[in-house]
Protein backbone atom coordinates (compact mmCIF):
# COMPACT_ATOMS: atom_id res chain seq x y z
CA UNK A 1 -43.44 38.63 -52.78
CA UNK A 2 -42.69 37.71 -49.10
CA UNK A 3 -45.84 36.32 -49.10
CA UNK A 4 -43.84 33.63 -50.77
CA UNK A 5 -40.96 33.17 -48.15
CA UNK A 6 -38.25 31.01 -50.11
CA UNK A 7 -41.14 28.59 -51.51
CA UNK A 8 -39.83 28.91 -54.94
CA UNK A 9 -36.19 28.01 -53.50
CA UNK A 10 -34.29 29.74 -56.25
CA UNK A 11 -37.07 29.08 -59.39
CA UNK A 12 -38.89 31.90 -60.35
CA UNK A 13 -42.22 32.72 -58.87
CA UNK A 14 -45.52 31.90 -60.57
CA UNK A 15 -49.03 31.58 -59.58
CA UNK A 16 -48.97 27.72 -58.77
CA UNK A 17 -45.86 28.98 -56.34
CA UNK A 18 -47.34 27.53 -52.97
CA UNK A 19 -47.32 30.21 -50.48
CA UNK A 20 -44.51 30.10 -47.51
CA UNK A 21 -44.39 33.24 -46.03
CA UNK A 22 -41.81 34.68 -44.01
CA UNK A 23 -42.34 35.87 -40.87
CA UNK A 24 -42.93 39.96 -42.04
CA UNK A 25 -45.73 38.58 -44.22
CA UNK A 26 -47.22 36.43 -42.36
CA UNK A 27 -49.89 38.46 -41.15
CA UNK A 28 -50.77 39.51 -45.21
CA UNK A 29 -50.66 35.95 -46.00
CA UNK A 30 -53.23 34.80 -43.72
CA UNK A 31 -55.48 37.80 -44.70
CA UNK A 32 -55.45 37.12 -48.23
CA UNK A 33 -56.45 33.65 -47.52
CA UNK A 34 -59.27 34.15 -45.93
CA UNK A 35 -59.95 36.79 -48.66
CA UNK A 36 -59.82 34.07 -51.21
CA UNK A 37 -62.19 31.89 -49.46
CA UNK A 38 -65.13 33.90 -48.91
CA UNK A 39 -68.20 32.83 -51.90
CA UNK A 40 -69.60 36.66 -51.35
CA UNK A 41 -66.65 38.35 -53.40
CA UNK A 42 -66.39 35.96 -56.61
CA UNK A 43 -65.01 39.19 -59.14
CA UNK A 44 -61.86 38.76 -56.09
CA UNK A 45 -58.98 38.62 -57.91
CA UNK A 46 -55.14 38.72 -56.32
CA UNK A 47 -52.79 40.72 -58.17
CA UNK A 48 -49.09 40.21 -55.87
CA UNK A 49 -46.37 42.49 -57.26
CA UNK A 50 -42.78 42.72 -56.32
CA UNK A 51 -40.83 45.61 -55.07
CA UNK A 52 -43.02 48.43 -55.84
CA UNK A 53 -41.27 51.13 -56.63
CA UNK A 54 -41.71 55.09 -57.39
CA UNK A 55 -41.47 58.47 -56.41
CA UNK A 56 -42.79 57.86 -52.94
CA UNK A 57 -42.38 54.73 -50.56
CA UNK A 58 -39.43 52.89 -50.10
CA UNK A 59 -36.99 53.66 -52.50
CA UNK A 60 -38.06 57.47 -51.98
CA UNK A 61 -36.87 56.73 -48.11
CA UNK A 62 -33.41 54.81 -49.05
CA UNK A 63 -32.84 57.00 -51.38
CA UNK A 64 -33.26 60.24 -48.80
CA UNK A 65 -31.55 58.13 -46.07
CA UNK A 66 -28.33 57.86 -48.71
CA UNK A 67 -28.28 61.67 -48.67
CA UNK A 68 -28.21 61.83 -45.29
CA UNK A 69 -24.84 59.97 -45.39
CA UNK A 70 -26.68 56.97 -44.51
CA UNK A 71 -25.66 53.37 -45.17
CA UNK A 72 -26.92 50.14 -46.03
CA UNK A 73 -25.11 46.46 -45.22
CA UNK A 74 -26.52 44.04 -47.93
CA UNK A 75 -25.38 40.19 -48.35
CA UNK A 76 -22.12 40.21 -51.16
CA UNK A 77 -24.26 37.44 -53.38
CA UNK A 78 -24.86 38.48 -57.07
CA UNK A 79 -27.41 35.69 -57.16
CA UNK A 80 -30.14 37.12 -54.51
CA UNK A 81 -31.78 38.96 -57.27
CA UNK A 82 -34.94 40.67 -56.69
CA UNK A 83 -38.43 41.62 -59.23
CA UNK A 84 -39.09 44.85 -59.04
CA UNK A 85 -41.87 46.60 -60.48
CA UNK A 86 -43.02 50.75 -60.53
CA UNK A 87 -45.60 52.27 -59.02
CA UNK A 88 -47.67 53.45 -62.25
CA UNK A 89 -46.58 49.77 -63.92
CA UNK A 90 -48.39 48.34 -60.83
CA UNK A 91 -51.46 50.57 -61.47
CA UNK A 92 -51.89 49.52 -65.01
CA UNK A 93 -51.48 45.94 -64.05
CA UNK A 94 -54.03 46.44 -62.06
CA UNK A 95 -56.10 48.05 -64.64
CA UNK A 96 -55.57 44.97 -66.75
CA UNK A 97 -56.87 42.68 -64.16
CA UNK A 98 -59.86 44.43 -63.92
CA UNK A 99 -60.72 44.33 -67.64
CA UNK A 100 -59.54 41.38 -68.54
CA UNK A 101 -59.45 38.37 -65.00
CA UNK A 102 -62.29 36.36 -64.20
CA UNK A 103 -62.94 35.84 -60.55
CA UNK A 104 -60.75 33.87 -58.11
CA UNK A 105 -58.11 34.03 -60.21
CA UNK A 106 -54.67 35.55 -58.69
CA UNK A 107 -51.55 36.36 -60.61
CA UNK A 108 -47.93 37.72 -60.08
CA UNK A 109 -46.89 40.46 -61.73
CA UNK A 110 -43.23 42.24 -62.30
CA UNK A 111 -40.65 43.55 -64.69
CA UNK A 112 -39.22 41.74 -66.81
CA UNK A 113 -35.66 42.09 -65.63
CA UNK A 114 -34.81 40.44 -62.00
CA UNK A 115 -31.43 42.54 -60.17
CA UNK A 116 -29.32 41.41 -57.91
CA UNK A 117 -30.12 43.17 -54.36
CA UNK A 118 -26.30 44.63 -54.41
CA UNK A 119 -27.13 46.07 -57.97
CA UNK A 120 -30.73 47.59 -56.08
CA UNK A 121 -29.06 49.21 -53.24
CA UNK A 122 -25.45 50.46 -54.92
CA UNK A 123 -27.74 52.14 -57.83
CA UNK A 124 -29.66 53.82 -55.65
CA UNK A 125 -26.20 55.41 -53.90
CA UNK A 126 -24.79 55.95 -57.15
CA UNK A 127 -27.71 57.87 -58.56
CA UNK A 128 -28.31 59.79 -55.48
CA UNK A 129 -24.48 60.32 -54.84
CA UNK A 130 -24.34 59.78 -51.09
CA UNK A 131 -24.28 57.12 -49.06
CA UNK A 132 -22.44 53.94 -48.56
CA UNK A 133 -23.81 50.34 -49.45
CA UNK A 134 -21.71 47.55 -47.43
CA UNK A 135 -21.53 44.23 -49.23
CA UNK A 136 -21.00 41.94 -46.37
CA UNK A 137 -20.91 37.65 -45.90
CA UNK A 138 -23.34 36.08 -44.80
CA UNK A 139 -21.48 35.40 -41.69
CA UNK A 140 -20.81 38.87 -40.93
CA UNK A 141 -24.75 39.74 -41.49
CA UNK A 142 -25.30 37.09 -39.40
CA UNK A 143 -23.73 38.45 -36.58
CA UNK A 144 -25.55 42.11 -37.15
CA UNK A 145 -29.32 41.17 -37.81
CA UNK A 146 -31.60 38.71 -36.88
CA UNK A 147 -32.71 35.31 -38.69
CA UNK A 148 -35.52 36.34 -40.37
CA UNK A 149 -33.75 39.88 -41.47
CA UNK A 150 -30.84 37.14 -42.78
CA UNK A 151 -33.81 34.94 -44.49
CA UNK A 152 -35.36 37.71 -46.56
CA UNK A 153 -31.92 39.18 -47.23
CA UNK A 154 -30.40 35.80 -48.71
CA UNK A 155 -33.98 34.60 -50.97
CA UNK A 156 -34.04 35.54 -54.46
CA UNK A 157 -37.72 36.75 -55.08
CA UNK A 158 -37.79 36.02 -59.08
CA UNK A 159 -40.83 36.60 -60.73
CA UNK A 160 -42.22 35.04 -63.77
CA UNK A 161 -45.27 37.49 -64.98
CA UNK A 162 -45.76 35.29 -68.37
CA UNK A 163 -49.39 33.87 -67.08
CA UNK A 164 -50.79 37.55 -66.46
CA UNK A 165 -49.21 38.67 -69.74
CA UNK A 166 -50.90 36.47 -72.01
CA UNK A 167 -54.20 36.40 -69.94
CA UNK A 168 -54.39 40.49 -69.48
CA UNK A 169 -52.15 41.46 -72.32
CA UNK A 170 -50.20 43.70 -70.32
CA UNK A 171 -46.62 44.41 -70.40
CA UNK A 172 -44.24 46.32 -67.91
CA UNK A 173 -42.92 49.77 -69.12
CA UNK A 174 -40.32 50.21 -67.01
CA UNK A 175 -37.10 48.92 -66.11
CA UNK A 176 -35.40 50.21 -63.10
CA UNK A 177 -31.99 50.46 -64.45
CA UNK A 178 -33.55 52.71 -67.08
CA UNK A 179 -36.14 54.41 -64.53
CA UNK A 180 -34.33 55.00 -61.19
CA UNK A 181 -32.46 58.27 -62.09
CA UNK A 182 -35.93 60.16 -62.91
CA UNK A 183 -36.94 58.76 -59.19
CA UNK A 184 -33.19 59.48 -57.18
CA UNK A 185 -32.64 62.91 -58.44
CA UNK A 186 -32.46 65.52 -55.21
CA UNK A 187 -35.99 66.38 -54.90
């Protein structure tokens, strides 16, 4: 959803969101742009999730960085909340769009259920039992990590899916406050 930057400023993301990356997507953003102009591909169809995640990627890392006793400083706002989505969710979202988008259409897609970034991180250390999440001011992250770091850390990256439900008829599974334990257990 960084392909978004903060262009929903607090209003939950949908597909007529315009797109203001941050700096980390930038790159992406551009790509998929020129993806979405070229005639030659009209079945294209753009399917952005949200955090993605599973058994493997990123939570699989934090999660094995918490049992190494590592930690995690996060900004001490309950209202950054982020959508999150799993890794088989995302496949049968994907599914969906194939059977049932039209060409040059693009959607996002997430749980239902936005968290709070402190709720992310200090479930993840619960569940694995290790590790130490830092809630910290944004003046004291400011000090420790760069702008953009600060940007993407203080954006709330809400997702409203309702557009790709009723056009694909597809609905999430998962929840991560329900699904996260099967994921953090010690491998």
């Amino acid at each position: 959803m960084w392909s978004y930057g903060n262009g929903a400023q607090g209003r939950p993301i949908t597909e007529s969101t315009p797109r203001q990356p941050f700096a980390a997507a930038r790159e992406r953003a551009i790509l998929l742009e020129e993806i979405a102009r070229q005639t030659r591909h009209p079945w294209m169809e753009f399917c952005l999730p949200s955090f993605v995640y599973g058994a493997i990627g990123p939570l699989a890392d934090l999660a094995a960085s918490f049992r190494q006793g590592g930690s995690r400083d996060i900004l001490d706002d309950e209202r950054v909340k982020w959508s999150l989505i799993e890794r088989l969710d995302l496949g049968r979202a994907y599914l969906a769009l194939l059977q049932h988008g039209r060409g040059g259409e693009h959607f996002v897609v997430a749980e239902d259920q936005a968290i709070s970034i402190a709720e992310f991180y200090e479930t993840v250390a619960a569940h694995v039992g290790n590790g130490q999440v830092r809630r910290r001011s944004h003046e004291e992250l400011s000090r420790t990590v760069d702008r953009e770091a600060l940007e993407r850390m203080s954006t709330s990256q809400l997702v409203d899916a309702t557009h790709f439900k009723q056009r694909t008829g597809w609905r999430p599974r998962e929840n991560f406050a329900a699904t996260a334990p099967r994921f953090l257990a010690a491998p």
